[in-house]
PDB file of N, CA and C in Angstrom:
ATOM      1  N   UNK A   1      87.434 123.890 103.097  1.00  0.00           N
ATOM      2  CA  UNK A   1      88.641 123.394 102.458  1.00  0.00           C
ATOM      3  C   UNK A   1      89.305 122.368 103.368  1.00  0.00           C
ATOM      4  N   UNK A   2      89.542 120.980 102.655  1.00  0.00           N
ATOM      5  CA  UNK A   2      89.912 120.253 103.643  1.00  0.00           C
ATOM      6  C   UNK A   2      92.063 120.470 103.417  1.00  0.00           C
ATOM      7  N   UNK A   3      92.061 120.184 104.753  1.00  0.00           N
ATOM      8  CA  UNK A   3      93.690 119.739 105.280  1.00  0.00           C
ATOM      9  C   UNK A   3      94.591 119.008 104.198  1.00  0.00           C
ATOM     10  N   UNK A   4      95.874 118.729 104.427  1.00  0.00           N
ATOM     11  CA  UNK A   4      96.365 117.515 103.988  1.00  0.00           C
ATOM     12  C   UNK A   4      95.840 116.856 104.639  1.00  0.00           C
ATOM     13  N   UNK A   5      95.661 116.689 106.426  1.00  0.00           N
ATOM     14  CA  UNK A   5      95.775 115.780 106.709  1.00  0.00           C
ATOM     15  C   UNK A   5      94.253 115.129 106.397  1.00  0.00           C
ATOM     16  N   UNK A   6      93.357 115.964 106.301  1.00  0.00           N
ATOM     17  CA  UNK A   6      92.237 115.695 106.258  1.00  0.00           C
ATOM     18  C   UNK A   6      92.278 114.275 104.958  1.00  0.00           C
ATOM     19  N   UNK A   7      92.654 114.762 103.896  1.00  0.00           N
ATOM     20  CA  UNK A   7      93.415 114.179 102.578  1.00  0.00           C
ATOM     21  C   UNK A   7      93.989 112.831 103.080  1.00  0.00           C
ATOM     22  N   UNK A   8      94.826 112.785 103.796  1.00  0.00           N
ATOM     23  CA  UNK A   8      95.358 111.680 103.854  1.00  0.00           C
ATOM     24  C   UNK A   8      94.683 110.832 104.755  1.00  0.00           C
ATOM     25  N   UNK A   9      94.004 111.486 105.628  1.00  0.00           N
ATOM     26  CA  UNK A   9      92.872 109.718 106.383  1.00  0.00           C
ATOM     27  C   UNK A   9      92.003 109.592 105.632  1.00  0.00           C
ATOM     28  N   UNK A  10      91.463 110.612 104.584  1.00  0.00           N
ATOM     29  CA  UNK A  10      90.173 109.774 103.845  1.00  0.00           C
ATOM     30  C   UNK A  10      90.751 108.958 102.908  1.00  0.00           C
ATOM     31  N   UNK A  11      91.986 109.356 102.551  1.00  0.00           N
ATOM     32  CA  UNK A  11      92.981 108.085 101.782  1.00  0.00           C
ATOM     33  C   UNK A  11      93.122 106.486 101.970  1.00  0.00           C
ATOM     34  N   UNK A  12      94.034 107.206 103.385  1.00  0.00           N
ATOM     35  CA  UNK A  12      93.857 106.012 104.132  1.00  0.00           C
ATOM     36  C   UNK A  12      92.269 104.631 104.311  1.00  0.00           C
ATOM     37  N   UNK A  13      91.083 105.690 104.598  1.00  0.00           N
ATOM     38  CA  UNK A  13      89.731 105.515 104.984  1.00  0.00           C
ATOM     39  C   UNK A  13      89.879 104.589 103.500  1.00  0.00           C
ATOM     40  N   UNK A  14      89.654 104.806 102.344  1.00  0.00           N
ATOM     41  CA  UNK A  14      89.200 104.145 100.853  1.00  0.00           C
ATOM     42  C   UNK A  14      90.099 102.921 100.977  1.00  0.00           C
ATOM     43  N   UNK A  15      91.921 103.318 101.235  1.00  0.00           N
ATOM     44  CA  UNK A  15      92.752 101.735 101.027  1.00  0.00           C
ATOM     45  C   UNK A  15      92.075 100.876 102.354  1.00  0.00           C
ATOM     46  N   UNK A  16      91.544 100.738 103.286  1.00  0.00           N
ATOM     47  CA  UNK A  16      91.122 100.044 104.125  1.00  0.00           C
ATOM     48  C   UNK A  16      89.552  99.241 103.512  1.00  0.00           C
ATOM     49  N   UNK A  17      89.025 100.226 102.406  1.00  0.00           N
ATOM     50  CA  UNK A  17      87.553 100.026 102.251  1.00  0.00           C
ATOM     51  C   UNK A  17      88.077  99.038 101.123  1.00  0.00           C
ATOM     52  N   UNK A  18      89.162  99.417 100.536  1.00  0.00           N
ATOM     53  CA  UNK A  18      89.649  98.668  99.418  1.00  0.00           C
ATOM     54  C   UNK A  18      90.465  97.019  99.660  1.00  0.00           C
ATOM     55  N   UNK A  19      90.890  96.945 100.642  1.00  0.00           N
ATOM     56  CA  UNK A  19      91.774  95.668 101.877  1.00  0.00           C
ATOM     57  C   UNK A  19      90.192  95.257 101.691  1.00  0.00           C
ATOM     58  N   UNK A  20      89.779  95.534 102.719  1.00  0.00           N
ATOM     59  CA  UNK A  20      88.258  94.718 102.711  1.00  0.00           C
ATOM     60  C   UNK A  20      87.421  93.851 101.792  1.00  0.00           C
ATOM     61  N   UNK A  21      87.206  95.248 100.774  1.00  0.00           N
ATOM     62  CA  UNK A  21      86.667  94.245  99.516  1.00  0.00           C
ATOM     63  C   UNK A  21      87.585  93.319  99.068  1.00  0.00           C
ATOM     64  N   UNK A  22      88.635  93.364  98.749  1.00  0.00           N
ATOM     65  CA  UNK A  22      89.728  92.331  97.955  1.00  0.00           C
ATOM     66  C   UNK A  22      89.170  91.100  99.234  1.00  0.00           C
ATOM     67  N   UNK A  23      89.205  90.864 100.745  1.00  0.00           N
ATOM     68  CA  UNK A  23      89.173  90.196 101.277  1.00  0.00           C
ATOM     69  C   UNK A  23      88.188  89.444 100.912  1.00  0.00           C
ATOM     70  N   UNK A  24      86.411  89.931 100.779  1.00  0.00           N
ATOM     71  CA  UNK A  24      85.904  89.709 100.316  1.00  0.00           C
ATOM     72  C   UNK A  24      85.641  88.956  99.238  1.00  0.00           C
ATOM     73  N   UNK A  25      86.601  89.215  98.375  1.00  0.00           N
ATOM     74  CA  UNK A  25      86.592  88.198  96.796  1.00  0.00           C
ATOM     75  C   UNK A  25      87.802  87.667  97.273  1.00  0.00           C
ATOM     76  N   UNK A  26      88.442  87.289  97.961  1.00  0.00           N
ATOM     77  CA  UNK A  26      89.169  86.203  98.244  1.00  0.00           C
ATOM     78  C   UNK A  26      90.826  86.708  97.574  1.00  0.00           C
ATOM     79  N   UNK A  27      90.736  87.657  97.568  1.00  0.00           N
ATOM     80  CA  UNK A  27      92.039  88.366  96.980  1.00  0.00           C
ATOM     81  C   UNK A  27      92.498  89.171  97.898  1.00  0.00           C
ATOM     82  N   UNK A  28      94.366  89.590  97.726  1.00  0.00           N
ATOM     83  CA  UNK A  28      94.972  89.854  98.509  1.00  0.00           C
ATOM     84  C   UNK A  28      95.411  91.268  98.588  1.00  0.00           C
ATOM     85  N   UNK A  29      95.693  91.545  99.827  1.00  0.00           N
ATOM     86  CA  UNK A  29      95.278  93.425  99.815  1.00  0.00           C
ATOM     87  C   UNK A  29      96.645  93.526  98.825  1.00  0.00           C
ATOM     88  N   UNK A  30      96.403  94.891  98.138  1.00  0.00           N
ATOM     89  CA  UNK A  30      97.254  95.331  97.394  1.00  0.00           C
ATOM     90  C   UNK A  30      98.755  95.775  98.653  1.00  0.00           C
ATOM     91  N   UNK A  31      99.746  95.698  98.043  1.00  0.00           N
ATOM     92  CA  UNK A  31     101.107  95.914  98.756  1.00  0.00           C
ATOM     93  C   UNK A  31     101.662  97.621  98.703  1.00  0.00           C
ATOM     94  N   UNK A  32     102.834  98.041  99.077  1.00  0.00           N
ATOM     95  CA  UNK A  32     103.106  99.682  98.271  1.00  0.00           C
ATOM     96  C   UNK A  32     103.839  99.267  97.033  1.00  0.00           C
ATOM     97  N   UNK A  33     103.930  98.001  96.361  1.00  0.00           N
ATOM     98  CA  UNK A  33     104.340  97.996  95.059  1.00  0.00           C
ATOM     99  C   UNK A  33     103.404  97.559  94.198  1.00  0.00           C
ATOM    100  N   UNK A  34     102.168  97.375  94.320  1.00  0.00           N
ATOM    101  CA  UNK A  34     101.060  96.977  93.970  1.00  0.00           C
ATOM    102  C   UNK A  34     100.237  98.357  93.723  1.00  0.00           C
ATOM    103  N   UNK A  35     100.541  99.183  94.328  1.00  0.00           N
ATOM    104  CA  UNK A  35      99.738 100.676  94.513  1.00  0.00           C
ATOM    105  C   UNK A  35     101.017 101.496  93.280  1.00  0.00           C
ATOM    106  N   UNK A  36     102.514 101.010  93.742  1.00  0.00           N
ATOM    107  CA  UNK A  36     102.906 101.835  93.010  1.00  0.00           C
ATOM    108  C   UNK A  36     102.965 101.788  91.408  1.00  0.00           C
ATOM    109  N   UNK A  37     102.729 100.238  91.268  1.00  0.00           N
ATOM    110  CA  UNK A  37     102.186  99.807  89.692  1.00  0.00           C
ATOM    111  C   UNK A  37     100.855 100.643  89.755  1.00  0.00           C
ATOM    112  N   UNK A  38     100.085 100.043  90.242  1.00  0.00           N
ATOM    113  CA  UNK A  38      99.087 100.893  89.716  1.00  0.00           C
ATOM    114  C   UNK A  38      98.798 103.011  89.559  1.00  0.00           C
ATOM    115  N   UNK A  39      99.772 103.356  90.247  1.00  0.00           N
ATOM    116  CA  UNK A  39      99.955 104.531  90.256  1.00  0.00           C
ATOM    117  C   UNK A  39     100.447 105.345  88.764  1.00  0.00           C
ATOM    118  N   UNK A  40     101.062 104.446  88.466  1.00  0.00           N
ATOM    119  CA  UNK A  40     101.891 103.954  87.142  1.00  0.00           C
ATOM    120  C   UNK A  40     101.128 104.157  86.357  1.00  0.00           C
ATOM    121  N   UNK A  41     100.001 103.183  86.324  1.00  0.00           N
ATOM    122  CA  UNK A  41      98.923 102.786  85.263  1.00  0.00           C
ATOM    123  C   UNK A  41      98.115 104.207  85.161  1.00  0.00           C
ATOM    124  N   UNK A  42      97.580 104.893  86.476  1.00  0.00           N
ATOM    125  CA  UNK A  42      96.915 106.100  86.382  1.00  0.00           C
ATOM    126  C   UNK A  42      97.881 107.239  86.140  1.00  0.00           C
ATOM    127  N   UNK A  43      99.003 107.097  85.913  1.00  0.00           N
ATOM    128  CA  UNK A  43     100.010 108.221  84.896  1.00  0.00           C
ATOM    129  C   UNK A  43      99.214 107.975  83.591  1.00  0.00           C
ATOM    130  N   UNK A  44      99.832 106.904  83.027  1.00  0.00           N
ATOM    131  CA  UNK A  44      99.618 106.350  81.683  1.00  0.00           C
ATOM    132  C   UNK A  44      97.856 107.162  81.131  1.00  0.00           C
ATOM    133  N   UNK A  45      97.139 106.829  82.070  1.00  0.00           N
ATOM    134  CA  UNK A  45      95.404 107.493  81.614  1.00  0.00           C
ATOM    135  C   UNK A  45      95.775 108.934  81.613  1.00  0.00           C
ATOM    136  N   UNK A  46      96.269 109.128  82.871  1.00  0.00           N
ATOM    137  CA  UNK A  46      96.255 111.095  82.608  1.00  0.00           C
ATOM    138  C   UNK A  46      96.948 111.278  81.666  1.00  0.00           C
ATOM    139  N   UNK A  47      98.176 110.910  81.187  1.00  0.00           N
ATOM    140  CA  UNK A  47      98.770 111.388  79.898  1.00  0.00           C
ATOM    141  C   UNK A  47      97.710 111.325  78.598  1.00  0.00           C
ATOM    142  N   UNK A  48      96.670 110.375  77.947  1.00  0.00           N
ATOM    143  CA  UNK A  48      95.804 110.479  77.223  1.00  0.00           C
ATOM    144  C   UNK A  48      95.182 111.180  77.009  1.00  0.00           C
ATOM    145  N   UNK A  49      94.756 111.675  78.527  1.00  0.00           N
ATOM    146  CA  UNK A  49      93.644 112.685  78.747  1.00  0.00           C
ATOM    147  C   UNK A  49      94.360 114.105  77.777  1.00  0.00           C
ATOM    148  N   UNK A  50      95.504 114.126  78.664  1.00  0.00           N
ATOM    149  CA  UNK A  50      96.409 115.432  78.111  1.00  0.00           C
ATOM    150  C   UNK A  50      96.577 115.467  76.966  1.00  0.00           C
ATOM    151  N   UNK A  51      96.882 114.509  76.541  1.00  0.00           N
ATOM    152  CA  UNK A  51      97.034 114.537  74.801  1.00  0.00           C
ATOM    153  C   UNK A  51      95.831 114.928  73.853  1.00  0.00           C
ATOM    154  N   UNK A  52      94.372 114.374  74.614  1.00  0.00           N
ATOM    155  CA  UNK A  52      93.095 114.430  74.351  1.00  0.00           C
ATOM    156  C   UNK A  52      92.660 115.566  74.210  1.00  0.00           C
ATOM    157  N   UNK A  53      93.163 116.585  75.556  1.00  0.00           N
ATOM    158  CA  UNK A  53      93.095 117.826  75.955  1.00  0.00           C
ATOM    159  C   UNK A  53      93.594 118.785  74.959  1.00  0.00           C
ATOM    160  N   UNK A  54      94.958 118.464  74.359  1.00  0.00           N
ATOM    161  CA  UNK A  54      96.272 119.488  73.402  1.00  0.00           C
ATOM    162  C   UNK A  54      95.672 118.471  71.990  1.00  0.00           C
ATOM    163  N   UNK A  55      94.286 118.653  72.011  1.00  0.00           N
ATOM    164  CA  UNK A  55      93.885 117.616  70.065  1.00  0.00           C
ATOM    165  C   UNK A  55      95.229 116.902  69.777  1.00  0.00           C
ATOM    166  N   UNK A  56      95.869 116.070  70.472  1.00  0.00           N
ATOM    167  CA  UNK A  56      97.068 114.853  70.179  1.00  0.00           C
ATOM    168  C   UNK A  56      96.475 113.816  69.931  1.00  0.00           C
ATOM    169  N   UNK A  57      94.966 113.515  70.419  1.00  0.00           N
ATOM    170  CA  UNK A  57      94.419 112.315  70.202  1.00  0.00           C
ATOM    171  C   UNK A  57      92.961 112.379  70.388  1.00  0.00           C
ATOM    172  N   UNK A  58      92.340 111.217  69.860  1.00  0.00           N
ATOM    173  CA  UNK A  58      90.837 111.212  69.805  1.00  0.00           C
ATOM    174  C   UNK A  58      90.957 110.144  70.748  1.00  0.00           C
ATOM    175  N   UNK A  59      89.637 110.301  72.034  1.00  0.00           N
ATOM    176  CA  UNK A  59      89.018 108.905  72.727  1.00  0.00           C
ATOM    177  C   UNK A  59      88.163 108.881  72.156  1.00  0.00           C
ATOM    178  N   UNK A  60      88.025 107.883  71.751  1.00  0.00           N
ATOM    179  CA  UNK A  60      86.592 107.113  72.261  1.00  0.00           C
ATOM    180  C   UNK A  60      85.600 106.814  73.148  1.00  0.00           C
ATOM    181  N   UNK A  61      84.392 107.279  73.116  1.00  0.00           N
ATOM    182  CA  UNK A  61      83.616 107.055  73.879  1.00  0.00           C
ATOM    183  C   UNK A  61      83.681 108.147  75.148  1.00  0.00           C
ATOM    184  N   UNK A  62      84.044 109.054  75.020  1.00  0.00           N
ATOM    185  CA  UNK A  62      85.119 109.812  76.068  1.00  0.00           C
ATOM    186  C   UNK A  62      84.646 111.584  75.584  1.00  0.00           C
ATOM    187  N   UNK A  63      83.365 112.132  76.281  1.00  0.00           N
ATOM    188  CA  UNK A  63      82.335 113.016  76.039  1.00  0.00           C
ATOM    189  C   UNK A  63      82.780 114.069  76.754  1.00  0.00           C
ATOM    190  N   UNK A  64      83.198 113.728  77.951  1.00  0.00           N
ATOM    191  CA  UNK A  64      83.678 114.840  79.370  1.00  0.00           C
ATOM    192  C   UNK A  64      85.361 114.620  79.752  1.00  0.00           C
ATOM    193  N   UNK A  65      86.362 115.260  78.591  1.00  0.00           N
ATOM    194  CA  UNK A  65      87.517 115.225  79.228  1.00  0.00           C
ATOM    195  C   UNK A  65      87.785 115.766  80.210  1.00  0.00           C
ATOM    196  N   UNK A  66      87.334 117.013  80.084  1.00  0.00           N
ATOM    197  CA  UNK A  66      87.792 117.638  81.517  1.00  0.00           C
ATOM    198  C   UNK A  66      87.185 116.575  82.816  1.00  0.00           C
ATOM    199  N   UNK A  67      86.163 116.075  83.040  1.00  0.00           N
ATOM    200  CA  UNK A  67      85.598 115.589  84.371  1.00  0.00           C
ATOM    201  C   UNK A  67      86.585 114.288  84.299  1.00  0.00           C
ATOM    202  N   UNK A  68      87.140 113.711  83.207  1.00  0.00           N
ATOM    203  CA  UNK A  68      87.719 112.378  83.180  1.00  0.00           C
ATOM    204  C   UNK A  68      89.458 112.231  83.621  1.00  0.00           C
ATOM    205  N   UNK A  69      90.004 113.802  82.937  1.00  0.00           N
ATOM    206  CA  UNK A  69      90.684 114.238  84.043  1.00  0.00           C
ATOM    207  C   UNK A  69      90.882 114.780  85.397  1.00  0.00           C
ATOM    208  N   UNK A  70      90.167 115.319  86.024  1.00  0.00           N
ATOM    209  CA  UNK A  70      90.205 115.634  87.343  1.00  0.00           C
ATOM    210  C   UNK A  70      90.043 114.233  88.010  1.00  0.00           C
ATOM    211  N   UNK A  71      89.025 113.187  87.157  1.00  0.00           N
ATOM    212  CA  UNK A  71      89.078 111.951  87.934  1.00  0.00           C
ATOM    213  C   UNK A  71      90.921 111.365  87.931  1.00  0.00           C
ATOM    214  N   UNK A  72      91.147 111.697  86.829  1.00  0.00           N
ATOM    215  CA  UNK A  72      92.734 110.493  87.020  1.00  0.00           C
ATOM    216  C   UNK A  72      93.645 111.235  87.676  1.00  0.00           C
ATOM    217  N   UNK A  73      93.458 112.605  87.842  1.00  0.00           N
ATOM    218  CA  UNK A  73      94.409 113.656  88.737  1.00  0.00           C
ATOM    219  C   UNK A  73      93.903 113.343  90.070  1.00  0.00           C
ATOM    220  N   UNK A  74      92.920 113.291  90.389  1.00  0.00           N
ATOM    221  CA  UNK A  74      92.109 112.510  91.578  1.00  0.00           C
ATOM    222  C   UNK A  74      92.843 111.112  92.079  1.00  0.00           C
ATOM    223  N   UNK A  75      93.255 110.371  91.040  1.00  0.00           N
ATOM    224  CA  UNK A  75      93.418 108.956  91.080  1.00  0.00           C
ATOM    225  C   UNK A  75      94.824 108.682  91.737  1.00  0.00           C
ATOM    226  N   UNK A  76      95.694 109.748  90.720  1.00  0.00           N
ATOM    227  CA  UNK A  76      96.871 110.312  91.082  1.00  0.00           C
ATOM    228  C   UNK A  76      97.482 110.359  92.516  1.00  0.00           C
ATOM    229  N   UNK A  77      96.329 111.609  92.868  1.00  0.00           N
ATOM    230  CA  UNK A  77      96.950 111.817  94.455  1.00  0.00           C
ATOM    231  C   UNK A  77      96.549 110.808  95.393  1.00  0.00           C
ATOM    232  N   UNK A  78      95.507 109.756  95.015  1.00  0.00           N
ATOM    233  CA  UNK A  78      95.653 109.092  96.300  1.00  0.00           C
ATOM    234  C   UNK A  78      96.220 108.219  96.249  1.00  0.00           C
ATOM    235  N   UNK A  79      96.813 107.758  94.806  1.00  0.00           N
ATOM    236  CA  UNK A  79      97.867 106.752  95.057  1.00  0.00           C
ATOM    237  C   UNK A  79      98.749 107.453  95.668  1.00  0.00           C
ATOM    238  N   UNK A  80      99.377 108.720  95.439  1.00  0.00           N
ATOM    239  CA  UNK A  80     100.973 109.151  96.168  1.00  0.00           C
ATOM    240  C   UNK A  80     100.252 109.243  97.467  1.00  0.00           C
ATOM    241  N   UNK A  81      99.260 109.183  98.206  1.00  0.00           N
ATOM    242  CA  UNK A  81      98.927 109.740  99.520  1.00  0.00           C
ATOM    243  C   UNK A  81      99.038 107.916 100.450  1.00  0.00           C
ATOM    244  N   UNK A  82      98.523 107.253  99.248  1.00  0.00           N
ATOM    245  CA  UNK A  82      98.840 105.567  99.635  1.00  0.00           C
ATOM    246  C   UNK A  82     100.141 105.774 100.068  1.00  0.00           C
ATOM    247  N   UNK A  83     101.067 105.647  98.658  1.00  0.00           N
ATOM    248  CA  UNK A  83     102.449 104.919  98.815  1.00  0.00           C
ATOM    249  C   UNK A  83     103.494 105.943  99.684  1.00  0.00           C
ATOM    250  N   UNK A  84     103.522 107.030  99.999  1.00  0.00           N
ATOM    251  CA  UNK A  84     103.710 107.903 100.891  1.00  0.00           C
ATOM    252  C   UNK A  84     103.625 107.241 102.125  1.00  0.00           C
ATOM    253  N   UNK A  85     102.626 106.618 102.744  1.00  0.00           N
ATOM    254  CA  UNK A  85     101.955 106.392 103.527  1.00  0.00           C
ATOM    255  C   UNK A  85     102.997 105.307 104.402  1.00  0.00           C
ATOM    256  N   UNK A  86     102.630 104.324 103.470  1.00  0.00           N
ATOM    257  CA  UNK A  86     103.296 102.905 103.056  1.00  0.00           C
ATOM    258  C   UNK A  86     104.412 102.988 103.311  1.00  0.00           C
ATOM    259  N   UNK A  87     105.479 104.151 103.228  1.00  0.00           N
ATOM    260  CA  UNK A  87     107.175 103.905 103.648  1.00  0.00           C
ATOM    261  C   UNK A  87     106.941 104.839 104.200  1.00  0.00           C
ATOM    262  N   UNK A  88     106.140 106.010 104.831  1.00  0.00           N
ATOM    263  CA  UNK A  88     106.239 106.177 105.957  1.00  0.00           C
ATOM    264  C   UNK A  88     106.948 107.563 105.894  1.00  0.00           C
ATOM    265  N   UNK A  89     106.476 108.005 104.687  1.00  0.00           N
ATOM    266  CA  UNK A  89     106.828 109.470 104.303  1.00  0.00           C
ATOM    267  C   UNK A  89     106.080 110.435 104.434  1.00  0.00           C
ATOM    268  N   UNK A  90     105.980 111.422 105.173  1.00  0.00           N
ATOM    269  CA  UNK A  90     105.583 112.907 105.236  1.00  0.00           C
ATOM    270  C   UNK A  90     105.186 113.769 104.087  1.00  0.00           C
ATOM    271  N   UNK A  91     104.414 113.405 103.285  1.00  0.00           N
ATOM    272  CA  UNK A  91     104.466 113.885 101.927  1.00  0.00           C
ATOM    273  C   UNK A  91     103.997 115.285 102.346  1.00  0.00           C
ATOM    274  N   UNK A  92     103.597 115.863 103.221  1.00  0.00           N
ATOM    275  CA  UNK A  92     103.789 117.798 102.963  1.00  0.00           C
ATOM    276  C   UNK A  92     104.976 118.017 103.502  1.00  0.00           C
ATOM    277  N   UNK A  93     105.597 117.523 104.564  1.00  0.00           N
ATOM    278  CA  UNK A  93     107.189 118.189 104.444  1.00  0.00           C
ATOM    279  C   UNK A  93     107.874 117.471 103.342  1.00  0.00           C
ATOM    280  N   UNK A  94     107.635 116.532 102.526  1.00  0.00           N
ATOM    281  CA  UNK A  94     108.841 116.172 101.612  1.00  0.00           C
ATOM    282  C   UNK A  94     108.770 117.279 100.608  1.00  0.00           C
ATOM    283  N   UNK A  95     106.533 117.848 100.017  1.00  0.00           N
ATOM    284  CA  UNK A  95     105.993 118.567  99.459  1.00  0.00           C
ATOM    285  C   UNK A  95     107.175 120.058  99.883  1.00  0.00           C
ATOM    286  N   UNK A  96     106.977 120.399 100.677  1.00  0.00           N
ATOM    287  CA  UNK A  96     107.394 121.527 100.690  1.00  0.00           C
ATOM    288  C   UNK A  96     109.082 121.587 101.152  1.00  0.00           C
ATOM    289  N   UNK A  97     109.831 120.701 101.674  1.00  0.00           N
ATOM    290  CA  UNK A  97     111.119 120.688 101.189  1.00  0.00           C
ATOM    291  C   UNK A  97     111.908 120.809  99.753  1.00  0.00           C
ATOM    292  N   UNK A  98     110.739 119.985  99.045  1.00  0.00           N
ATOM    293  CA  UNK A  98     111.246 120.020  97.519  1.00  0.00           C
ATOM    294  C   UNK A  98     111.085 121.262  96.921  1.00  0.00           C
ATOM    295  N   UNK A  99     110.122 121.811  97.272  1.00  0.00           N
ATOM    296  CA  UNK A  99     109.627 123.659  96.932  1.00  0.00           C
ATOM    297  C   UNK A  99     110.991 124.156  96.929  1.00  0.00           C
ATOM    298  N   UNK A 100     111.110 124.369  98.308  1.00  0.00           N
ATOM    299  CA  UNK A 100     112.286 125.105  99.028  1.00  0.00           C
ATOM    300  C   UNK A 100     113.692 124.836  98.108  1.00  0.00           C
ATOM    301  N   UNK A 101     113.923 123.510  98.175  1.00  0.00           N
ATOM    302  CA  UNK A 101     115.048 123.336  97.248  1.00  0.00           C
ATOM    303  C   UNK A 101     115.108 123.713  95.719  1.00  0.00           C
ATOM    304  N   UNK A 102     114.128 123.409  95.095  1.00  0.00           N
ATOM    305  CA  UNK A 102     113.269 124.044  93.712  1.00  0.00           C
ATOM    306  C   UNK A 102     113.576 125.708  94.216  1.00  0.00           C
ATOM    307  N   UNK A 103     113.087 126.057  94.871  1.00  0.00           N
ATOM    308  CA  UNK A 103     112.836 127.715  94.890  1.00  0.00           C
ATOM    309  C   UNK A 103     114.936 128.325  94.687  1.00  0.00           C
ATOM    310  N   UNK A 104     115.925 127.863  95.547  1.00  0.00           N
ATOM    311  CA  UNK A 104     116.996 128.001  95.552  1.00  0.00           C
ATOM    312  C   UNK A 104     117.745 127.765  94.319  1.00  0.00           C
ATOM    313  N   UNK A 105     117.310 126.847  93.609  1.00  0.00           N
ATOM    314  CA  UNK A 105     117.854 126.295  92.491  1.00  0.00           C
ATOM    315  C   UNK A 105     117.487 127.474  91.469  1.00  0.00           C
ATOM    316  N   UNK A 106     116.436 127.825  91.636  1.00  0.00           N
ATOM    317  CA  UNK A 106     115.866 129.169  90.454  1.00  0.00           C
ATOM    318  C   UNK A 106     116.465 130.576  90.793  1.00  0.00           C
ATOM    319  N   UNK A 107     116.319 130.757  92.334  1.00  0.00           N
ATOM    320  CA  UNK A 107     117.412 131.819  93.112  1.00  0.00           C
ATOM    321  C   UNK A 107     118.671 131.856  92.003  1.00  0.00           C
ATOM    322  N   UNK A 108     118.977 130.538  92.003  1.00  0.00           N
ATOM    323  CA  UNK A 108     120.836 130.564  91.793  1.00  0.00           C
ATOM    324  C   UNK A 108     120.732 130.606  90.151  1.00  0.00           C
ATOM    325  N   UNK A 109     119.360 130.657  88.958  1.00  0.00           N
ATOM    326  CA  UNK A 109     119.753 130.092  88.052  1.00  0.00           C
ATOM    327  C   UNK A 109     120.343 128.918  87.292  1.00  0.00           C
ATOM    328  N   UNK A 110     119.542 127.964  87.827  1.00  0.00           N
ATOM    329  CA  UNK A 110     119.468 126.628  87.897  1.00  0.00           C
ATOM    330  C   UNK A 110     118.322 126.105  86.807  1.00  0.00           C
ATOM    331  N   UNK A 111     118.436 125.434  86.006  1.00  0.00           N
ATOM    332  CA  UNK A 111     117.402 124.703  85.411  1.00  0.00           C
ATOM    333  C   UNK A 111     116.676 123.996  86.539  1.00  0.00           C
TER     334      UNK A 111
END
């Protein structure tokens, strides 16, 4: 079972593999608002999936929902493990601060 942290350098490891290629085709590394659009965009797919999942909708062409979701839930975390990254945020203590505060809020009877 790998780490967060393990998680977050192979993250890291892909946006570097990803800088590269763009260099390669003469294009410019993606920015953390470039990641966070696109983070965006891989909401937008997992919601389909889900809908796909709860019969809300038919894909097309689209044989293996389940494997097509774990890919965009996949897609998901390494954008937040990017843009996390990128301003320089701690995403398991922010992860588990927010718990903590979540957990108190239900303590107290809190929506």
């Amino acid at each position: 079972m790998s780490s967060i942290q393990d998680l977050q350098k192979r993250a890291h490891e892909i946006r570097q593999k990803y800088n590269q290629l763009n260099a390669e085709h003469g294009h410019e590394a993606w920015d953390s608002k470039a990641y966070a659009m696109g983070f965006v965009g891989d909401v937008g797919d997992l919601l389909k999936l889900v809908m796909a999942k709860e019969n809300l909708r038919t894909l097309k062409g689209v044989d293996a929902v389940d494997d097509k979701l774990a890919h965009e839930l996949g897609d998901c975390l390494w954008a937040l493990f990017v843009i996390a990254a990128s301003y320089d945020i701690d995403l398991e203590a922010a992860f588990l601060k927010t718990m903590d505060e979540l957990d108190v809020r239900i303590a107290g009877g809190q929506e």
